[in-house]
C-alpha atoms as a PDB file:
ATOM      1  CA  UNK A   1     -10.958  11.336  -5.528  1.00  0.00           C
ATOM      2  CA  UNK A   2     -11.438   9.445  -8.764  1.00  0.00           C
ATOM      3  CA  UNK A   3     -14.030   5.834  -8.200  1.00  0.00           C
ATOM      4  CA  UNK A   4     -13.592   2.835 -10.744  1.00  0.00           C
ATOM      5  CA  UNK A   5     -16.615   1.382 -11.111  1.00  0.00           C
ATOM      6  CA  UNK A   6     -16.734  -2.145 -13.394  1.00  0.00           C
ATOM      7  CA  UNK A   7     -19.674  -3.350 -14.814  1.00  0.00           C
ATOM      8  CA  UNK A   8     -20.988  -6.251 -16.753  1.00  0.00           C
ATOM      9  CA  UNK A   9     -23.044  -6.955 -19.429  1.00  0.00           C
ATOM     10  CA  UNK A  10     -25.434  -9.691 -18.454  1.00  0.00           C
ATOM     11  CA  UNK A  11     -28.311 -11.378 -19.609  1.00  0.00           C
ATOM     12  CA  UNK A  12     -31.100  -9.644 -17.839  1.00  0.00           C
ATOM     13  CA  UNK A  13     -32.743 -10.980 -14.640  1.00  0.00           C
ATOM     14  CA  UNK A  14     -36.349 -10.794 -15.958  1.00  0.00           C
ATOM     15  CA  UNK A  15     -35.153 -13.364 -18.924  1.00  0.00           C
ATOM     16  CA  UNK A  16     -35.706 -17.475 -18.206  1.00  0.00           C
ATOM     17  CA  UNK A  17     -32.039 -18.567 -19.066  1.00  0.00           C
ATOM     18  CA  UNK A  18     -31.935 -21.779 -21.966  1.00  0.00           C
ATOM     19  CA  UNK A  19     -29.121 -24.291 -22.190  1.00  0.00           C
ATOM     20  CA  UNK A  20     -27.542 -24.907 -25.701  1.00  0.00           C
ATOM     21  CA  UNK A  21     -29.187 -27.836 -26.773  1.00  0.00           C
ATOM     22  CA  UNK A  22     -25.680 -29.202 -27.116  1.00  0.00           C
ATOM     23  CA  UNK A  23     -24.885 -28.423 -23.010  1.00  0.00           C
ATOM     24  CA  UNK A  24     -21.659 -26.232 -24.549  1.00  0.00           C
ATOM     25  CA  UNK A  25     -23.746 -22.894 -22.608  1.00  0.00           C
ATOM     26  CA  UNK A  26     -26.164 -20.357 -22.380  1.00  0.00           C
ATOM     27  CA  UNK A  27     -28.168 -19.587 -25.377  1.00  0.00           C
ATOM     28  CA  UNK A  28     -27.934 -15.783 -25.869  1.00  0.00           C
ATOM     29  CA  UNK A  29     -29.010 -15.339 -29.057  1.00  0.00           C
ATOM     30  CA  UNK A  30     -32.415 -13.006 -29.199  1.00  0.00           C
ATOM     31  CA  UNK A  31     -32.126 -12.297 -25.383  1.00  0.00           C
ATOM     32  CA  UNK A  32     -32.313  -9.003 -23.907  1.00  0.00           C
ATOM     33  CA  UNK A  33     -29.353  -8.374 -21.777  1.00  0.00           C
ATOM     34  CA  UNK A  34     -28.739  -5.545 -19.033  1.00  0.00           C
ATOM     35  CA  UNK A  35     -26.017  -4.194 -16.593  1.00  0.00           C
ATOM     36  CA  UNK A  36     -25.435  -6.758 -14.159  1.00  0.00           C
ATOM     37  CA  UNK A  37     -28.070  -5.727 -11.052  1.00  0.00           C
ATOM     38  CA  UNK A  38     -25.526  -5.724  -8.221  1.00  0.00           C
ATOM     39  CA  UNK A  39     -23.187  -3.613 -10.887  1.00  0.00           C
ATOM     40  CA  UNK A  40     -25.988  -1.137 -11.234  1.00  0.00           C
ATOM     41  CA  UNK A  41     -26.181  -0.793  -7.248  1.00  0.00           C
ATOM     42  CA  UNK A  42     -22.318  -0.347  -7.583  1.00  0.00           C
ATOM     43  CA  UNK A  43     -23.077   2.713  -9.624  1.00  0.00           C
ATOM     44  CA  UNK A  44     -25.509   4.441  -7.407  1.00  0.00           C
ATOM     45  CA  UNK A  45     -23.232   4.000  -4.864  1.00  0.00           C
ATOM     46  CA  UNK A  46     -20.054   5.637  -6.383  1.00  0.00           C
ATOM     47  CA  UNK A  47     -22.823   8.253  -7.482  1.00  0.00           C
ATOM     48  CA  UNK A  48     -24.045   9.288  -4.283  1.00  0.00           C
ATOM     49  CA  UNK A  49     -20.322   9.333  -3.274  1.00  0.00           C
ATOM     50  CA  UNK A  50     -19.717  12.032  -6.111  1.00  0.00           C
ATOM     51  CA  UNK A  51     -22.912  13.360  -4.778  1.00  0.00           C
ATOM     52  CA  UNK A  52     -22.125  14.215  -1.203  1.00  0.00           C
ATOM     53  CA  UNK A  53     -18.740  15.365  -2.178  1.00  0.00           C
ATOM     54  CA  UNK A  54     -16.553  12.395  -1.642  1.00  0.00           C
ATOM     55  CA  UNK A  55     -15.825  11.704  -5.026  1.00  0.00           C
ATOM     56  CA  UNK A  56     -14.544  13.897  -8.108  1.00  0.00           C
ATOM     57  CA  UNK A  57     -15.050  11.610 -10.789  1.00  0.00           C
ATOM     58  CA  UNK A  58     -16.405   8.457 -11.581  1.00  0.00           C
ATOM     59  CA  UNK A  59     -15.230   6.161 -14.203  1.00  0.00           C
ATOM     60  CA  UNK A  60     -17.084   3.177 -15.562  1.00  0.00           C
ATOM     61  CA  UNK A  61     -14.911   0.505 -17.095  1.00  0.00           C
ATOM     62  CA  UNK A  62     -16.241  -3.247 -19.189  1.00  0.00           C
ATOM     63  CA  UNK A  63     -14.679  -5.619 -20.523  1.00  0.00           C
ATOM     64  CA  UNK A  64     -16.433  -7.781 -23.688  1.00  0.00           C
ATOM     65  CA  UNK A  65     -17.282  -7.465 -27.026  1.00  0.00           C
ATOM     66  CA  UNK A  66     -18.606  -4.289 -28.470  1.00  0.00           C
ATOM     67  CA  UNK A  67     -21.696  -4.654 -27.335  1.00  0.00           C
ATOM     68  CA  UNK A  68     -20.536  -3.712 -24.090  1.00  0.00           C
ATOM     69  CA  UNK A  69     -20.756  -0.222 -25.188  1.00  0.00           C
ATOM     70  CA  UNK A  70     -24.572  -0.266 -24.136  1.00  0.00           C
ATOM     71  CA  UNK A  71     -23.783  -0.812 -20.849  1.00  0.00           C
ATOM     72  CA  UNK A  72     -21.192   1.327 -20.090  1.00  0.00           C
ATOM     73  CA  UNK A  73     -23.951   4.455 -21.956  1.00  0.00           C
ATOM     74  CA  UNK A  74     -26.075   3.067 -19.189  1.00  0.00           C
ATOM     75  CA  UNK A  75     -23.791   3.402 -16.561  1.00  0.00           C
ATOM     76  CA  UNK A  76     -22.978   7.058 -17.863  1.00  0.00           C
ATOM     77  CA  UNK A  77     -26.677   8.252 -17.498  1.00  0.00           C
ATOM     78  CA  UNK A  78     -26.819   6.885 -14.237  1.00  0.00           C
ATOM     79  CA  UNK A  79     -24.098   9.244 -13.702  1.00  0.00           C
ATOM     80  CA  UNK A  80     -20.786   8.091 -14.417  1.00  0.00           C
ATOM     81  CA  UNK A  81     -18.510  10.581 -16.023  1.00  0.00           C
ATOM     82  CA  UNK A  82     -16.422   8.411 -18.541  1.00  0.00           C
ATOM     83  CA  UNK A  83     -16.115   4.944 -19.596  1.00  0.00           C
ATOM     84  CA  UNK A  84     -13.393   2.180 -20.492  1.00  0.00           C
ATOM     85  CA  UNK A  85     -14.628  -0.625 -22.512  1.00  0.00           C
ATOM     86  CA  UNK A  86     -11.593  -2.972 -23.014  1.00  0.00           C
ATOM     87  CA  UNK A  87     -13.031  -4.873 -26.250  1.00  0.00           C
ATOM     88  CA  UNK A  88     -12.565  -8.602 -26.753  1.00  0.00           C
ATOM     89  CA  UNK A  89     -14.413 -11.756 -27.683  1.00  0.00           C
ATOM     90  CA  UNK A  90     -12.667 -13.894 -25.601  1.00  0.00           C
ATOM     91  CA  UNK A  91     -13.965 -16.072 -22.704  1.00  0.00           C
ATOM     92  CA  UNK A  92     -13.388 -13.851 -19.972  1.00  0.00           C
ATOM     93  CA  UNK A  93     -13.050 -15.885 -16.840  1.00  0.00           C
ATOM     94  CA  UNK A  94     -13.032 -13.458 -12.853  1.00  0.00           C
ATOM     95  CA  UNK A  95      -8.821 -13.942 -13.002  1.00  0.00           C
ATOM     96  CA  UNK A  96      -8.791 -12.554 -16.381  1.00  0.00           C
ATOM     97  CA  UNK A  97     -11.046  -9.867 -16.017  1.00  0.00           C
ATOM     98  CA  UNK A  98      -9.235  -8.860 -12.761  1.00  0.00           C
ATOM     99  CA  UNK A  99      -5.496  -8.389 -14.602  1.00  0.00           C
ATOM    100  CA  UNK A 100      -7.637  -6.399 -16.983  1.00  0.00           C
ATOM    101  CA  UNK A 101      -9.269  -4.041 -13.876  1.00  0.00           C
ATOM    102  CA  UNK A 102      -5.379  -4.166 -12.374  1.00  0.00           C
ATOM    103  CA  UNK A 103      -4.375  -2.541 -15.632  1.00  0.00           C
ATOM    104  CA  UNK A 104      -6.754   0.016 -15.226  1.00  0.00           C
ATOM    105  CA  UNK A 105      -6.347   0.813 -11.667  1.00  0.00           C
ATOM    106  CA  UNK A 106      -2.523   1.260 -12.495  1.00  0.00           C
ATOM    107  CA  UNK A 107      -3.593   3.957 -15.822  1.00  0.00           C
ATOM    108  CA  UNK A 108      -6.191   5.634 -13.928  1.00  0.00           C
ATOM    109  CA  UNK A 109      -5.011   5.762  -9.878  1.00  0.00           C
ATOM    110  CA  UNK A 110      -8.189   5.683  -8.465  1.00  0.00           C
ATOM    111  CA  UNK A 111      -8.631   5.562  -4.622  1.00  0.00           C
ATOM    112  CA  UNK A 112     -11.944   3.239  -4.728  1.00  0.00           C
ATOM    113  CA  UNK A 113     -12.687   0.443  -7.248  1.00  0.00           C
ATOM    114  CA  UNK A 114     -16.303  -0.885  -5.945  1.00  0.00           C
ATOM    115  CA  UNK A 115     -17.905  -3.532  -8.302  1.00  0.00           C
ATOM    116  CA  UNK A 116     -20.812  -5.942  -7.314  1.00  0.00           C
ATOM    117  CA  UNK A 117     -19.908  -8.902  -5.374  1.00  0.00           C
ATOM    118  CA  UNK A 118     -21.047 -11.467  -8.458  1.00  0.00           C
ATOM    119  CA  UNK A 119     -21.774 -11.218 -11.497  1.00  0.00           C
ATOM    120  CA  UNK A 120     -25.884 -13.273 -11.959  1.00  0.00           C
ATOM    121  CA  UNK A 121     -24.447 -14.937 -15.167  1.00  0.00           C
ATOM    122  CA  UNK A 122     -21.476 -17.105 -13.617  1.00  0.00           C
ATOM    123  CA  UNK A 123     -21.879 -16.310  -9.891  1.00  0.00           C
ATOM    124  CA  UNK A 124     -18.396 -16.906  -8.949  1.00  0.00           C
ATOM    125  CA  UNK A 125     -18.118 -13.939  -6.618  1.00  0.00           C
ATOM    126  CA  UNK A 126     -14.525 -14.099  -7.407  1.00  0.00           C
ATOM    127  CA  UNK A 127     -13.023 -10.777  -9.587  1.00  0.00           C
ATOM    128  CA  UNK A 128     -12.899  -8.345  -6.507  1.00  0.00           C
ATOM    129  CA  UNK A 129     -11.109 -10.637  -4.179  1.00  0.00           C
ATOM    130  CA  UNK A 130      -8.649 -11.322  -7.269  1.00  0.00           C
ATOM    131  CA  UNK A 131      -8.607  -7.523  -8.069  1.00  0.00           C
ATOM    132  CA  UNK A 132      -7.193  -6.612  -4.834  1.00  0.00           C
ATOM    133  CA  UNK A 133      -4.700  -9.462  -4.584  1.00  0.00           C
ATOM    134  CA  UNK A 134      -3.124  -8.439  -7.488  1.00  0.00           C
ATOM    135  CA  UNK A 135      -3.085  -4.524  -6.402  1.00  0.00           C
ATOM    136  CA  UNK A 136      -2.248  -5.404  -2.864  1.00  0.00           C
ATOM    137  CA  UNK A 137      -5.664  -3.183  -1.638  1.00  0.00           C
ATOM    138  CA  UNK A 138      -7.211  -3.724   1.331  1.00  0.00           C
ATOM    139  CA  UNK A 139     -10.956  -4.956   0.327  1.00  0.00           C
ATOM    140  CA  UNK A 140     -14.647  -5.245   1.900  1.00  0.00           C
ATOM    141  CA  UNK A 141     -16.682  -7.689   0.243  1.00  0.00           C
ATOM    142  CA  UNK A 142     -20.669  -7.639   0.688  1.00  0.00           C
ATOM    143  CA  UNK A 143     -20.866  -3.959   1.858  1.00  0.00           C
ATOM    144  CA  UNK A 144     -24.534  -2.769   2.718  1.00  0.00           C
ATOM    145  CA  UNK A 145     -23.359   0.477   3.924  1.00  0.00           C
ATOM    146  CA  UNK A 146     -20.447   2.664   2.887  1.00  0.00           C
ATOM    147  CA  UNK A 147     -18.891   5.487   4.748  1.00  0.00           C
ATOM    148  CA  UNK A 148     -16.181   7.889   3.306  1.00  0.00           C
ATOM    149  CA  UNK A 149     -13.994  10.508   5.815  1.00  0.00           C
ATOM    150  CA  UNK A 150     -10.549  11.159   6.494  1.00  0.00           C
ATOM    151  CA  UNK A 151      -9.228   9.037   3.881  1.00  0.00           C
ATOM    152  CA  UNK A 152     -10.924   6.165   6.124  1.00  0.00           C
ATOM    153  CA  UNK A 153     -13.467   4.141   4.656  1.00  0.00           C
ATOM    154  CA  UNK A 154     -15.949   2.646   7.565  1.00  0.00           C
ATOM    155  CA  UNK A 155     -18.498  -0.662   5.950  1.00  0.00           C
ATOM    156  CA  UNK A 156     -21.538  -2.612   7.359  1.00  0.00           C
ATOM    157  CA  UNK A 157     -20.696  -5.929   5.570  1.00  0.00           C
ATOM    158  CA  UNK A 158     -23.029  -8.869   5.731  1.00  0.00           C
ATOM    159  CA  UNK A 159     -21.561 -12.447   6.869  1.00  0.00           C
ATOM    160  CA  UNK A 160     -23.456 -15.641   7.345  1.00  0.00           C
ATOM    161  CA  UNK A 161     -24.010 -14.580  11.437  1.00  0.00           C
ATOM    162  CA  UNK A 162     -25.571 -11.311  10.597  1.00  0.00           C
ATOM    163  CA  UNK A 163     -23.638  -7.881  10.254  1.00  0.00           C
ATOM    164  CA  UNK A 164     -19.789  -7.512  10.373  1.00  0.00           C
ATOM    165  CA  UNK A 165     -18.618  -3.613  10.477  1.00  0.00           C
ATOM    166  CA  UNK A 166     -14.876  -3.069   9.550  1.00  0.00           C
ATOM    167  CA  UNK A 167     -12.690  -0.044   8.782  1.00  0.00           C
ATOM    168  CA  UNK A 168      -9.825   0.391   6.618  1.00  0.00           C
ATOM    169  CA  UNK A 169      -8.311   2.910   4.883  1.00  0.00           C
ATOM    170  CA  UNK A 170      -7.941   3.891   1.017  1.00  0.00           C
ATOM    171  CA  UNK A 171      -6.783   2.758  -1.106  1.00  0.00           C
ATOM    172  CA  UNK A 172      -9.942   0.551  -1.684  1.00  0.00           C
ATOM    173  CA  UNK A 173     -11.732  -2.427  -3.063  1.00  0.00           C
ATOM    174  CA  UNK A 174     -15.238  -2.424  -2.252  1.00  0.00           C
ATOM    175  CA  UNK A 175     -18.064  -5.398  -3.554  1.00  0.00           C
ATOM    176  CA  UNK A 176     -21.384  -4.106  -3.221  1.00  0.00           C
ATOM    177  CA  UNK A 177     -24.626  -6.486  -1.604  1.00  0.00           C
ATOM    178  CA  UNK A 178     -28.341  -6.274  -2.620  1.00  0.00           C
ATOM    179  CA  UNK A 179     -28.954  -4.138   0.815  1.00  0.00           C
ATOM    180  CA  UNK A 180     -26.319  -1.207  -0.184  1.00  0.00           C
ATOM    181  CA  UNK A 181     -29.041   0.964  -2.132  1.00  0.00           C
ATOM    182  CA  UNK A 182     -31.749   1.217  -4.233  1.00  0.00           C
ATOM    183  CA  UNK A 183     -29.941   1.990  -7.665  1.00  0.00           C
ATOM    184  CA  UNK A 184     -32.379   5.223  -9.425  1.00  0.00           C
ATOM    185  CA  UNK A 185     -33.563   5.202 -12.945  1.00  0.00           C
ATOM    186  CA  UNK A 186     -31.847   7.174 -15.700  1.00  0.00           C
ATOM    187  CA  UNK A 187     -33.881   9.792 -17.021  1.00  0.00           C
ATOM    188  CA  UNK A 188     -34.527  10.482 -20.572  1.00  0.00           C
ATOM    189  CA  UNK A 189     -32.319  13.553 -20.223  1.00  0.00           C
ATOM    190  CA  UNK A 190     -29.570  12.156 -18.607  1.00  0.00           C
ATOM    191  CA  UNK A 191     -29.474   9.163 -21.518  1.00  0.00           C
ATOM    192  CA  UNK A 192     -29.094  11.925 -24.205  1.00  0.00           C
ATOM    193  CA  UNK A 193     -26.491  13.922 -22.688  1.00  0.00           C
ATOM    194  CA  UNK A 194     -24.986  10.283 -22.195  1.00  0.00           C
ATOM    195  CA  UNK A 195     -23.965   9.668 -25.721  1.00  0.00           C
ATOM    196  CA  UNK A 196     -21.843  12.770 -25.126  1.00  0.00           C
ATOM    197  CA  UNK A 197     -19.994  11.700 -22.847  1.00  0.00           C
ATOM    198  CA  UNK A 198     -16.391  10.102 -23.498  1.00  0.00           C
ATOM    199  CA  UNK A 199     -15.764   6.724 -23.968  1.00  0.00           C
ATOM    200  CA  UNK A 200     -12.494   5.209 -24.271  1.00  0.00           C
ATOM    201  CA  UNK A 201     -11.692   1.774 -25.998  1.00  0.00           C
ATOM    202  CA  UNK A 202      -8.646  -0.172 -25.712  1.00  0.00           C
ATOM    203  CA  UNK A 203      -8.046  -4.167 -26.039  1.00  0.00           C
ATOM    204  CA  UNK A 204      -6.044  -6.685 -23.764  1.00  0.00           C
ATOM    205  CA  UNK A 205      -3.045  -6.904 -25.920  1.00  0.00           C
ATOM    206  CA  UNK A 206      -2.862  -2.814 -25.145  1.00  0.00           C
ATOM    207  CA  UNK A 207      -2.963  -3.280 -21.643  1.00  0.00           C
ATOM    208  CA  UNK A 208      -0.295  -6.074 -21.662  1.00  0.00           C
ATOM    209  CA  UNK A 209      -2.669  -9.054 -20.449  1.00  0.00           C
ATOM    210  CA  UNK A 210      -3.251 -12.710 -21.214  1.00  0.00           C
ATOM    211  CA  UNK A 211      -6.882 -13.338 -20.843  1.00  0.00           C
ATOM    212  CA  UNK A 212      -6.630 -17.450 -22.276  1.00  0.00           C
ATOM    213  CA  UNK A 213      -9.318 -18.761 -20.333  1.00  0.00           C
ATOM    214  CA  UNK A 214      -7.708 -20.930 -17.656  1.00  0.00           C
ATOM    215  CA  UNK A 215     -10.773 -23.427 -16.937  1.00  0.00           C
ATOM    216  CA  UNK A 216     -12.840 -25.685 -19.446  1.00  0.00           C
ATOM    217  CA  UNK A 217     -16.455 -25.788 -19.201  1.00  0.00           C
ATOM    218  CA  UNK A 218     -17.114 -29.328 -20.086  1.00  0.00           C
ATOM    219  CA  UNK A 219     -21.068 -29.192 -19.971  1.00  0.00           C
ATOM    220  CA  UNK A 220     -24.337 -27.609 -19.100  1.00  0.00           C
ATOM    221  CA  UNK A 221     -27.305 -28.884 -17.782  1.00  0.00           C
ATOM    222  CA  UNK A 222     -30.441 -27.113 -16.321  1.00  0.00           C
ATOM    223  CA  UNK A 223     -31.754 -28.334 -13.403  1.00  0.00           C
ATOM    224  CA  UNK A 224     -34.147 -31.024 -12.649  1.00  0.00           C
ATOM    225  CA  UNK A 225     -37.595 -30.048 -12.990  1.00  0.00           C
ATOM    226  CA  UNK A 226     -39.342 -29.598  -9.661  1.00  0.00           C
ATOM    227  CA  UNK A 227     -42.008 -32.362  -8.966  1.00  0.00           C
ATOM    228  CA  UNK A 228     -45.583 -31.548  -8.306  1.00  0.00           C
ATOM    229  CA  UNK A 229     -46.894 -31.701  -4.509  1.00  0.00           C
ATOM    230  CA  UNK A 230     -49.975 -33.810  -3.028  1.00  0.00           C
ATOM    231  CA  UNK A 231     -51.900 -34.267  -0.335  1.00  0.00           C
ATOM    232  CA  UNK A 232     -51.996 -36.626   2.860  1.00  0.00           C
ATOM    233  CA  UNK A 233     -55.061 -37.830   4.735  1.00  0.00           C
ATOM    234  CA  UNK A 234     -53.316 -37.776   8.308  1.00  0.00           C
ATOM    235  CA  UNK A 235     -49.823 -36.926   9.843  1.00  0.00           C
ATOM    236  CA  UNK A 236     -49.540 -40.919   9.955  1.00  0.00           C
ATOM    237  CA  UNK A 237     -49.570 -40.887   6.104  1.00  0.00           C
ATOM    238  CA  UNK A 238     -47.339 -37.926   5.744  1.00  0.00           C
ATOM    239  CA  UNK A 239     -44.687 -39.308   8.297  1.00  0.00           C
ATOM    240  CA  UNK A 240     -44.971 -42.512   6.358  1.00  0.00           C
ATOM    241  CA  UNK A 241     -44.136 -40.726   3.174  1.00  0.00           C
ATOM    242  CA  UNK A 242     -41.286 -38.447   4.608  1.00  0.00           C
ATOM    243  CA  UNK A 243     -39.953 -41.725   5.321  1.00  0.00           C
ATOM    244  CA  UNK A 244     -40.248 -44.008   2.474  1.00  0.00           C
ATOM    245  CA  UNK A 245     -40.357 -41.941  -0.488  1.00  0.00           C
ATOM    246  CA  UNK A 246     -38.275 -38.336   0.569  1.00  0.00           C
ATOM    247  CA  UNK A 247     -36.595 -40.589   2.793  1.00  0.00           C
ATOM    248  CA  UNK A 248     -35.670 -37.654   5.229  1.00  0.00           C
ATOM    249  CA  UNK A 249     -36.805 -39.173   8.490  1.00  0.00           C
END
């Protein structure tokens, strides 16, 4: 059983984000980036899959510039077998990036795609849900534990009330929560043999797919500084404060 497994190159989440001074984005020049973290859990996941037997082969698959290419390497010393970086410089917006996944899923066949559930640069916990539209794939969003057999697939998802468990069967879209696993470290070995391992590149036009961005982003701002606390002589004060100043009483 073959696993898709996107990933994303993001900036990383030890790295204080900085506006443009001109609000047009994120300044990304000089900042270390990463794989996106709930990506990386993605990846343990479809490796412990492989692991126990589940899965045959596990293919990593990006979409952005060249760059990109560092990511996927990462993905394939965390264990991934091959990797699909479909190179472009456009804006890629979830819709896009989810015709570019569907053109993948159709090339490869696999019987899982599981992704993370947002990416930390746009949040819009949007491409997986889009992904299996498009395929017509039953999906699980916010898994924190995955269980393959029978050609069933059996999820602990988490919803606002607490723990939702659901089972469907494959074919498969799966987006992965914080809880899922603790993603390992790739060892220096496991980096070298990495740069062995194939990597495919192909571009949207190959695949067949628009990927004009559909929205406008007509400004960014960072958000208002945080105001320093003080201190009350007496709940009298502090009620009087709640109500005049915070004005939540």
């Amino acid at each position: 059983m073959k696993i898709l497994v996107p990933v994303k190159r993001v900036i990383d989440y030890n790295v204080k984000v900085r506006v443009k001074p001109d609000g047009s984005g994120v300044d990304t020049a000089n900042v270390k980036m990463s794989m996106n973290p709930f990506d990386e859990i993605a990846v343990e996941e479809a490796v412990r899959m492989k692991e126990k037997g589940v899965a045959t082969e596990i293919i990593a698959v990006s979409c952005g510039t060249v760059a990109s290419q560092e990511t996927l390497r990462t993905a394939l010393a965390l264990g991934a077998d091959r990797a699909i970086l479909i190179e472009t410089d456009a804006d890629l917006q979830p819709l896009a990036v989810a015709k570019l996944l569907k053109a993948v899923v159709d090339k490869e066949q696999p019987q899982i795609v599981i992704l993370g559930k947002q990416a930390i640069d746009d949040d819009a916990n949007q491409t997986g849900q889009m992904l299996a539209g498009l395929l017509g794939w039953a999906q699980t969003t916010s898994a924190s534990k995955i269980e393959i057999a029978n050609g069933r697939a059996t999820v602990k998802r988490e919803v606002d009330g607490g723990m939702e468990t659901v089972e469907t069967s494959l074919p498969l879209v799966i987006t992965t929560d914080l809880r899922l696993n603790e993603p390992r470290y790739a060892t220096l070995p496991n980096i070298m043999k990495a740069k062995k391992k194939p990597m495919e590149t192909t571009n949207p036009a190959a695949l067949g797919v628009d990927v004009a961005p559909r929205l406008t982003t007509l400004k960014v701002v960072e958000p208002p500084k945080r105001q320093g606390g003080g201190k009350v002589a007496d709940v009298k004060e502090l009620v009087a404060k709640l109500r005049g100043e915070a004005k939540v009483i």
